[in-house]
PDB file of N, CA and C in Angstrom:
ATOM      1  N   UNK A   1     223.506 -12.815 -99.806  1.00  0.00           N
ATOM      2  CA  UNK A   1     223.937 -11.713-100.644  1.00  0.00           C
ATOM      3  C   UNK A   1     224.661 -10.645 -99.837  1.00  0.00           C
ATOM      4  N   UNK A   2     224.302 -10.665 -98.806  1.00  0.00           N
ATOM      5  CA  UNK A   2     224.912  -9.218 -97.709  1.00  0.00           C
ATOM      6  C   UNK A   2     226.307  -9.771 -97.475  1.00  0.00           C
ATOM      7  N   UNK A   3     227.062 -11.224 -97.395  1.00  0.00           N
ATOM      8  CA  UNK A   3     228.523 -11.623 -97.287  1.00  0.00           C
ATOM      9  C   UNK A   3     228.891 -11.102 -98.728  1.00  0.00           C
ATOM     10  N   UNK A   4     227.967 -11.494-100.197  1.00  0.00           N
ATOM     11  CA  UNK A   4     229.074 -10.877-100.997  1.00  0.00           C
ATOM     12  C   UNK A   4     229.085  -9.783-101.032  1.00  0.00           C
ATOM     13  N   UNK A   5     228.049  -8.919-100.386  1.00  0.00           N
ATOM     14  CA  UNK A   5     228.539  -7.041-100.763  1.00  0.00           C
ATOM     15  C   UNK A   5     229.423  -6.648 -99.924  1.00  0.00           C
ATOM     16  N   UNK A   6     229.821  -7.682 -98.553  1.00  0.00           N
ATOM     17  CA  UNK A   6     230.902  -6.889 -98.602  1.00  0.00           C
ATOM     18  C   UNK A   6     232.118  -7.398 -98.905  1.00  0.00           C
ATOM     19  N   UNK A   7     232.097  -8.630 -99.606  1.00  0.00           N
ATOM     20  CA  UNK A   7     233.240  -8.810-100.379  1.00  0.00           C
ATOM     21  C   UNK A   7     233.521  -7.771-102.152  1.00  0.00           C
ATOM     22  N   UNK A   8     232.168  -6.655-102.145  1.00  0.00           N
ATOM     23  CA  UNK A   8     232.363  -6.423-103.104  1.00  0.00           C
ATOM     24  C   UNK A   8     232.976  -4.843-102.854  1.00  0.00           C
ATOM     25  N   UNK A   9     232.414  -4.610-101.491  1.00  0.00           N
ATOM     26  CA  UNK A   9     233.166  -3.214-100.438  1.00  0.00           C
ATOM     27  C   UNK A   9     234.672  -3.133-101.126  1.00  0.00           C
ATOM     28  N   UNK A  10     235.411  -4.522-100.623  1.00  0.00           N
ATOM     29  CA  UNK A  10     236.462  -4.943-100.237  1.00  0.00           C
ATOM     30  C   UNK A  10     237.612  -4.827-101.721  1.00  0.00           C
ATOM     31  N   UNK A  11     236.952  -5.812-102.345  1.00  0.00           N
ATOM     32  CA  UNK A  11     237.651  -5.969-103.790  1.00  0.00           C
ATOM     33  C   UNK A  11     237.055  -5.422-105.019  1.00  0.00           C
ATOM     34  N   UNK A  12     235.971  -4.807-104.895  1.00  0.00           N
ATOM     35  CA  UNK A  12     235.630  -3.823-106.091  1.00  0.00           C
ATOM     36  C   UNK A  12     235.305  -4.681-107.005  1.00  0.00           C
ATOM     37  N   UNK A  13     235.886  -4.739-108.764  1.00  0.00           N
ATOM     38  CA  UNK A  13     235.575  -5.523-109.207  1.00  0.00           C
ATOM     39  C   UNK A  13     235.543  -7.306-108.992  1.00  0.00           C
ATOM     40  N   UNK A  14     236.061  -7.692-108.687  1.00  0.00           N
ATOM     41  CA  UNK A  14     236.039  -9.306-107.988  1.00  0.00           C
ATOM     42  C   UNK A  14     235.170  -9.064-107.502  1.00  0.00           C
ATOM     43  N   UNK A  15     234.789  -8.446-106.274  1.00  0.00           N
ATOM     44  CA  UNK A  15     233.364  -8.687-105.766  1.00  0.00           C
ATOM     45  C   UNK A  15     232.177  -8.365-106.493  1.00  0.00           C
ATOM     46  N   UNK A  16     232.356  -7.273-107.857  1.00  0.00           N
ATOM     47  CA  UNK A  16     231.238  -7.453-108.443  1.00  0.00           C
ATOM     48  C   UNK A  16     230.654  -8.380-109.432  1.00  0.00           C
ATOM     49  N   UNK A  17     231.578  -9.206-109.586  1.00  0.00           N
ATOM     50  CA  UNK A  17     231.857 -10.372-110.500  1.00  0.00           C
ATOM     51  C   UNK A  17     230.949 -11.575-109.558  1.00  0.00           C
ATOM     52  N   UNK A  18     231.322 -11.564-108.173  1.00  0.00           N
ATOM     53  CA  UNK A  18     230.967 -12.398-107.255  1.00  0.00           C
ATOM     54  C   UNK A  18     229.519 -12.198-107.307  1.00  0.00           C
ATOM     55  N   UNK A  19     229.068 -11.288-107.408  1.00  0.00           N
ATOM     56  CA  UNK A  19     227.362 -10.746-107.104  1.00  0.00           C
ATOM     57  C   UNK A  19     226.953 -11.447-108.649  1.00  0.00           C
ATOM     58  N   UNK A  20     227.536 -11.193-109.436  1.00  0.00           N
ATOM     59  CA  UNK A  20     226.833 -11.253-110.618  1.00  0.00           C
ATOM     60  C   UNK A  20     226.497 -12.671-110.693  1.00  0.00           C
ATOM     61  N   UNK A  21     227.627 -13.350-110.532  1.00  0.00           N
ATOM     62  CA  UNK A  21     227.408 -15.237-110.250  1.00  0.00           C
ATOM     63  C   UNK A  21     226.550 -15.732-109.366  1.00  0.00           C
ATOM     64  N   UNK A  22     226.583 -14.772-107.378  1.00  0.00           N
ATOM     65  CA  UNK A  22     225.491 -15.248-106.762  1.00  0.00           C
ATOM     66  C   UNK A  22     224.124 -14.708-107.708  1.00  0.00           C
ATOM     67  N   UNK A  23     223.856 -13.782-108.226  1.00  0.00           N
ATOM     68  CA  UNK A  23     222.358 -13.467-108.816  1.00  0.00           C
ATOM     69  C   UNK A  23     221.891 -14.843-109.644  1.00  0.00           C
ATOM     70  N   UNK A  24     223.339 -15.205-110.852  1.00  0.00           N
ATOM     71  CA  UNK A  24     222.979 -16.094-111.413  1.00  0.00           C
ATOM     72  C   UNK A  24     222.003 -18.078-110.508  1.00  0.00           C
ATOM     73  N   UNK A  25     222.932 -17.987-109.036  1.00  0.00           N
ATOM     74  CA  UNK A  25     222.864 -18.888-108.905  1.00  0.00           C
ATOM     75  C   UNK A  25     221.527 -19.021-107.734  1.00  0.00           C
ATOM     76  N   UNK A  26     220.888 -17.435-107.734  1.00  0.00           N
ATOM     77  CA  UNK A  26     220.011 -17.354-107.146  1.00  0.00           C
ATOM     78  C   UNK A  26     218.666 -17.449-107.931  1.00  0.00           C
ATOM     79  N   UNK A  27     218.868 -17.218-109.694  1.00  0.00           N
ATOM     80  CA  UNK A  27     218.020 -17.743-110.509  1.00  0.00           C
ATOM     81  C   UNK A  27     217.463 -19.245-110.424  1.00  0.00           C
ATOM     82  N   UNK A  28     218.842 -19.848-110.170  1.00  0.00           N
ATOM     83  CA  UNK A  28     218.500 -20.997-110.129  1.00  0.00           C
ATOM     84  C   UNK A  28     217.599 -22.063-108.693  1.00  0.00           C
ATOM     85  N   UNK A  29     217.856 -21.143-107.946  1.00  0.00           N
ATOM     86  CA  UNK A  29     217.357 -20.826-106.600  1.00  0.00           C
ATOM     87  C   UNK A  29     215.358 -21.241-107.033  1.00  0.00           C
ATOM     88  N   UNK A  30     215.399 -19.922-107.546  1.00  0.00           N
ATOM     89  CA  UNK A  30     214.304 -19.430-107.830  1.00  0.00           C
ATOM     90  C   UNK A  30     213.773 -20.507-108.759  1.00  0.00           C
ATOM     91  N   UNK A  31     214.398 -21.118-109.824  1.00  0.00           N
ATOM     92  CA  UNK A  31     213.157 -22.192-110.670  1.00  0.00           C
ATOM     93  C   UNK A  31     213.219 -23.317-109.908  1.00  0.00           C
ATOM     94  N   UNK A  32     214.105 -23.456-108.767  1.00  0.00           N
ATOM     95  CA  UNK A  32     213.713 -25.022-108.016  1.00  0.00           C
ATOM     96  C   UNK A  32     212.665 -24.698-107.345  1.00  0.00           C
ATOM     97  N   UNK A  33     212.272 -23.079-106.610  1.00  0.00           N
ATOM     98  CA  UNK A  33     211.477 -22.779-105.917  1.00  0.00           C
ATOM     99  C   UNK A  33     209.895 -23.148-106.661  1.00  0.00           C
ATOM    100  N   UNK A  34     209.994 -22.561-108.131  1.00  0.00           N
ATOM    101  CA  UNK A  34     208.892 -22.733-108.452  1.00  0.00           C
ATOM    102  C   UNK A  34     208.082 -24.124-109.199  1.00  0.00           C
ATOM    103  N   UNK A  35     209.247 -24.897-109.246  1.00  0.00           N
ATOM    104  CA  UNK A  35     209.167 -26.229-109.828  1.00  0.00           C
ATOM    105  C   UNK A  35     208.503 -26.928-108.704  1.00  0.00           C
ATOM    106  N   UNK A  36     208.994 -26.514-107.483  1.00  0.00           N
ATOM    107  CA  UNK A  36     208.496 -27.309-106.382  1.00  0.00           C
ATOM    108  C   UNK A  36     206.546 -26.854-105.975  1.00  0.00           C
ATOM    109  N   UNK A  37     206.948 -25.421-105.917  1.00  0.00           N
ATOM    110  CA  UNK A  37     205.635 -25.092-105.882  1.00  0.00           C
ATOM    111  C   UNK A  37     204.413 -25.279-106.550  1.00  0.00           C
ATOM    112  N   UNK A  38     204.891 -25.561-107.798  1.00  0.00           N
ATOM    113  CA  UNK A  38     203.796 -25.608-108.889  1.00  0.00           C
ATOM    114  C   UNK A  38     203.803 -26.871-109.981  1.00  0.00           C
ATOM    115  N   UNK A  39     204.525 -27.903-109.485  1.00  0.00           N
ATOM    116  CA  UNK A  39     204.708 -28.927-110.389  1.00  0.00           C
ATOM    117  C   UNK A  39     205.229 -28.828-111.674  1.00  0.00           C
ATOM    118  N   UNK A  40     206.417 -27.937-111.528  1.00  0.00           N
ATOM    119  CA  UNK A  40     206.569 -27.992-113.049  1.00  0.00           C
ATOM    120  C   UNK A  40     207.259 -26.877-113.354  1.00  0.00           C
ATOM    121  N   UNK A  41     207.672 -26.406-114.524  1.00  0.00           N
ATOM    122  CA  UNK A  41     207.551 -25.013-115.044  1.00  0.00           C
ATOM    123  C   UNK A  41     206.852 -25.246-116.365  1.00  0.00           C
ATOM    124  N   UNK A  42     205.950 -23.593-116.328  1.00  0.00           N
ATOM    125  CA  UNK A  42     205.095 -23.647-117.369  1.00  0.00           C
ATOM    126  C   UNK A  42     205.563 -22.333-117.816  1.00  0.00           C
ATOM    127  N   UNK A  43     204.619 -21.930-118.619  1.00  0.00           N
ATOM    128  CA  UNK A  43     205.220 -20.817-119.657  1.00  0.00           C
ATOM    129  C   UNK A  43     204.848 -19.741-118.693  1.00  0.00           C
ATOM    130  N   UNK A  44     204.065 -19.952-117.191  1.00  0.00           N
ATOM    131  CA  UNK A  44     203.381 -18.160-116.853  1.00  0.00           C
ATOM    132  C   UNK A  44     204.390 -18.147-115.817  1.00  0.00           C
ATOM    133  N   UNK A  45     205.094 -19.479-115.160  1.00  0.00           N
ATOM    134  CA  UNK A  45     205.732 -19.284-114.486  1.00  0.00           C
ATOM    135  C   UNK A  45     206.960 -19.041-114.703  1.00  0.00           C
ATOM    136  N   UNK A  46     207.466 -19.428-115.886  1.00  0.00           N
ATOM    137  CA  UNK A  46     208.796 -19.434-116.064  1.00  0.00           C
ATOM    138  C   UNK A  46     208.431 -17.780-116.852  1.00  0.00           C
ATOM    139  N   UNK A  47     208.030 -16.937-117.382  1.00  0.00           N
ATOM    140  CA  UNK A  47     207.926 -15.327-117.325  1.00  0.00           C
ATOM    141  C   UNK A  47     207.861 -15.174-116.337  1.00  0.00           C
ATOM    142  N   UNK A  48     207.292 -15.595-115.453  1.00  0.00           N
ATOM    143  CA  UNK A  48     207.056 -14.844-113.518  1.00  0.00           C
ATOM    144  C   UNK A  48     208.715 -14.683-113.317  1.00  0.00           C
ATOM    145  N   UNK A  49     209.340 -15.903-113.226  1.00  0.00           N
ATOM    146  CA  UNK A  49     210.514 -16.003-113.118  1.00  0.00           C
ATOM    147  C   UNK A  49     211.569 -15.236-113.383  1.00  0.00           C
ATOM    148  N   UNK A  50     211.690 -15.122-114.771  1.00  0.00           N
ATOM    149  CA  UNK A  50     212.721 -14.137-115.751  1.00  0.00           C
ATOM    150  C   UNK A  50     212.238 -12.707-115.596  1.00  0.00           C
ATOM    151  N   UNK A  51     210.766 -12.232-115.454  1.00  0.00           N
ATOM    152  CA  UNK A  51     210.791 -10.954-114.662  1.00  0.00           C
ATOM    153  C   UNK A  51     211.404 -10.835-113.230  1.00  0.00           C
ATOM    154  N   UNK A  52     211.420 -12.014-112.263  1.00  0.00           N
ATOM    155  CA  UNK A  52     211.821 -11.500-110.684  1.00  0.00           C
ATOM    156  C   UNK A  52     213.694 -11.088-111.124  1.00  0.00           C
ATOM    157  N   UNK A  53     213.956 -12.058-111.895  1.00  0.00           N
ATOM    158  CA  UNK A  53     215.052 -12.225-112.026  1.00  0.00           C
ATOM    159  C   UNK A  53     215.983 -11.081-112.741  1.00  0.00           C
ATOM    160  N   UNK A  54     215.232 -10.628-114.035  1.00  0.00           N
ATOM    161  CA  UNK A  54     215.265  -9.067-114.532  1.00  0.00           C
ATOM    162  C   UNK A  54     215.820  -8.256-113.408  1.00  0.00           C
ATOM    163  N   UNK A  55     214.690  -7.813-112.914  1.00  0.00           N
ATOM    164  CA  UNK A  55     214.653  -6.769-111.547  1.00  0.00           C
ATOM    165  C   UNK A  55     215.643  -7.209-110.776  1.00  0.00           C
ATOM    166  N   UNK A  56     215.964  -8.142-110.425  1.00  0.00           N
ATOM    167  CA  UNK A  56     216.686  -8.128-109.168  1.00  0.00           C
ATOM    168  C   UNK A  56     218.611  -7.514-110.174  1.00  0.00           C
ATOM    169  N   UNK A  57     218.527  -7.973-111.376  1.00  0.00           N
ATOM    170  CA  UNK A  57     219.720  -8.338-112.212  1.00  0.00           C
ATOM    171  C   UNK A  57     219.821  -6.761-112.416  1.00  0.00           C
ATOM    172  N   UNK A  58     218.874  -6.031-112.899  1.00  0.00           N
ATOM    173  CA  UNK A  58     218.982  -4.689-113.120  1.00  0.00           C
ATOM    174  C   UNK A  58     218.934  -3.918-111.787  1.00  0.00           C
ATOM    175  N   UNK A  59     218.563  -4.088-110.672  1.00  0.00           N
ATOM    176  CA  UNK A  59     218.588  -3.608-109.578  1.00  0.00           C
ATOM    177  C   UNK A  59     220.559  -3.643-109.350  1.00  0.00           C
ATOM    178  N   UNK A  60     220.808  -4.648-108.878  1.00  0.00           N
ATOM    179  CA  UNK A  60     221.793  -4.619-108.490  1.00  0.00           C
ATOM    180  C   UNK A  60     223.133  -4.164-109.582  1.00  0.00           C
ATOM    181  N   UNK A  61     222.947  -4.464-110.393  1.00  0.00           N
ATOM    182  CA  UNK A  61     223.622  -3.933-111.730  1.00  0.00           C
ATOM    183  C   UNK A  61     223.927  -2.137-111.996  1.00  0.00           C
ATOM    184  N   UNK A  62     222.903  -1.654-111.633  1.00  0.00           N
ATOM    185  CA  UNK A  62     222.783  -0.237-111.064  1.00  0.00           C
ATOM    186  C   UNK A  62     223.595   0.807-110.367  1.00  0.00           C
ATOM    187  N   UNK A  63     222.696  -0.562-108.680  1.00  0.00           N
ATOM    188  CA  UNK A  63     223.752   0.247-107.663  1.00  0.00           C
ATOM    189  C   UNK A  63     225.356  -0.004-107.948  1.00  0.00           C
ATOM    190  N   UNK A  64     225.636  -1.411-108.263  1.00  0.00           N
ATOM    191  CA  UNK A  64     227.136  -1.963-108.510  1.00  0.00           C
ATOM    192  C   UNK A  64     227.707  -1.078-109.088  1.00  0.00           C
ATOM    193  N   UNK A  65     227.137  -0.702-111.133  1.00  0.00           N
ATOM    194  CA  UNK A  65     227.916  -0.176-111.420  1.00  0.00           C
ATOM    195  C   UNK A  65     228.426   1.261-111.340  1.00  0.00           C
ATOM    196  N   UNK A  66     227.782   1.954-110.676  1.00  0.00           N
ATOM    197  CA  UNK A  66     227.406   3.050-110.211  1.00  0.00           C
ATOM    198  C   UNK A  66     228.891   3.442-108.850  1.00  0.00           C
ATOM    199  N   UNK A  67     229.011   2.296-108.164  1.00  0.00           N
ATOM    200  CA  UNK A  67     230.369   2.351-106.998  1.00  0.00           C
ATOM    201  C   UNK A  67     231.300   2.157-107.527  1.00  0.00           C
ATOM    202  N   UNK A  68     231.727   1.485-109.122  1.00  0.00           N
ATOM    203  CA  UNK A  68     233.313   1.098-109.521  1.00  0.00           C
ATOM    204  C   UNK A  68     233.633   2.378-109.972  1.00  0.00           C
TER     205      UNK A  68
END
């Protein structure tokens, strides 16, 4: 994530476009993580999930839109 912020320094919107896709593809990150961990996804994990994922989406969404 720290290569795309500063591609997002750089190109402003394009790079915030870029963040928004790595978040997405860091979701996905995240349910292989927990599929592996826990055999599966179940209903407490997959909420565990979509909350980390929330936060991180509204976190960065924040600071981002906050610099254009």
């Amino acid at each position: 994530l720290i290569v795309f912020w500063n591609f997002y320094r750089d190109f402003k919107i394009f790079g915030f476009l870029i963040l928004v896709f790595a978040l997405i593809l860091l979701g996905f990150l995240f349910k292989k993580i927990f599929e592996r961990l826990f055999d599966g996804i179940t209903g407490d994990n997959l909420g565990a999930l979509i909350e980390i994922f929330e936060i991180l989406l509204l976190i960065f969404w924040r600071v981002l839109w906050q610099r254009l």
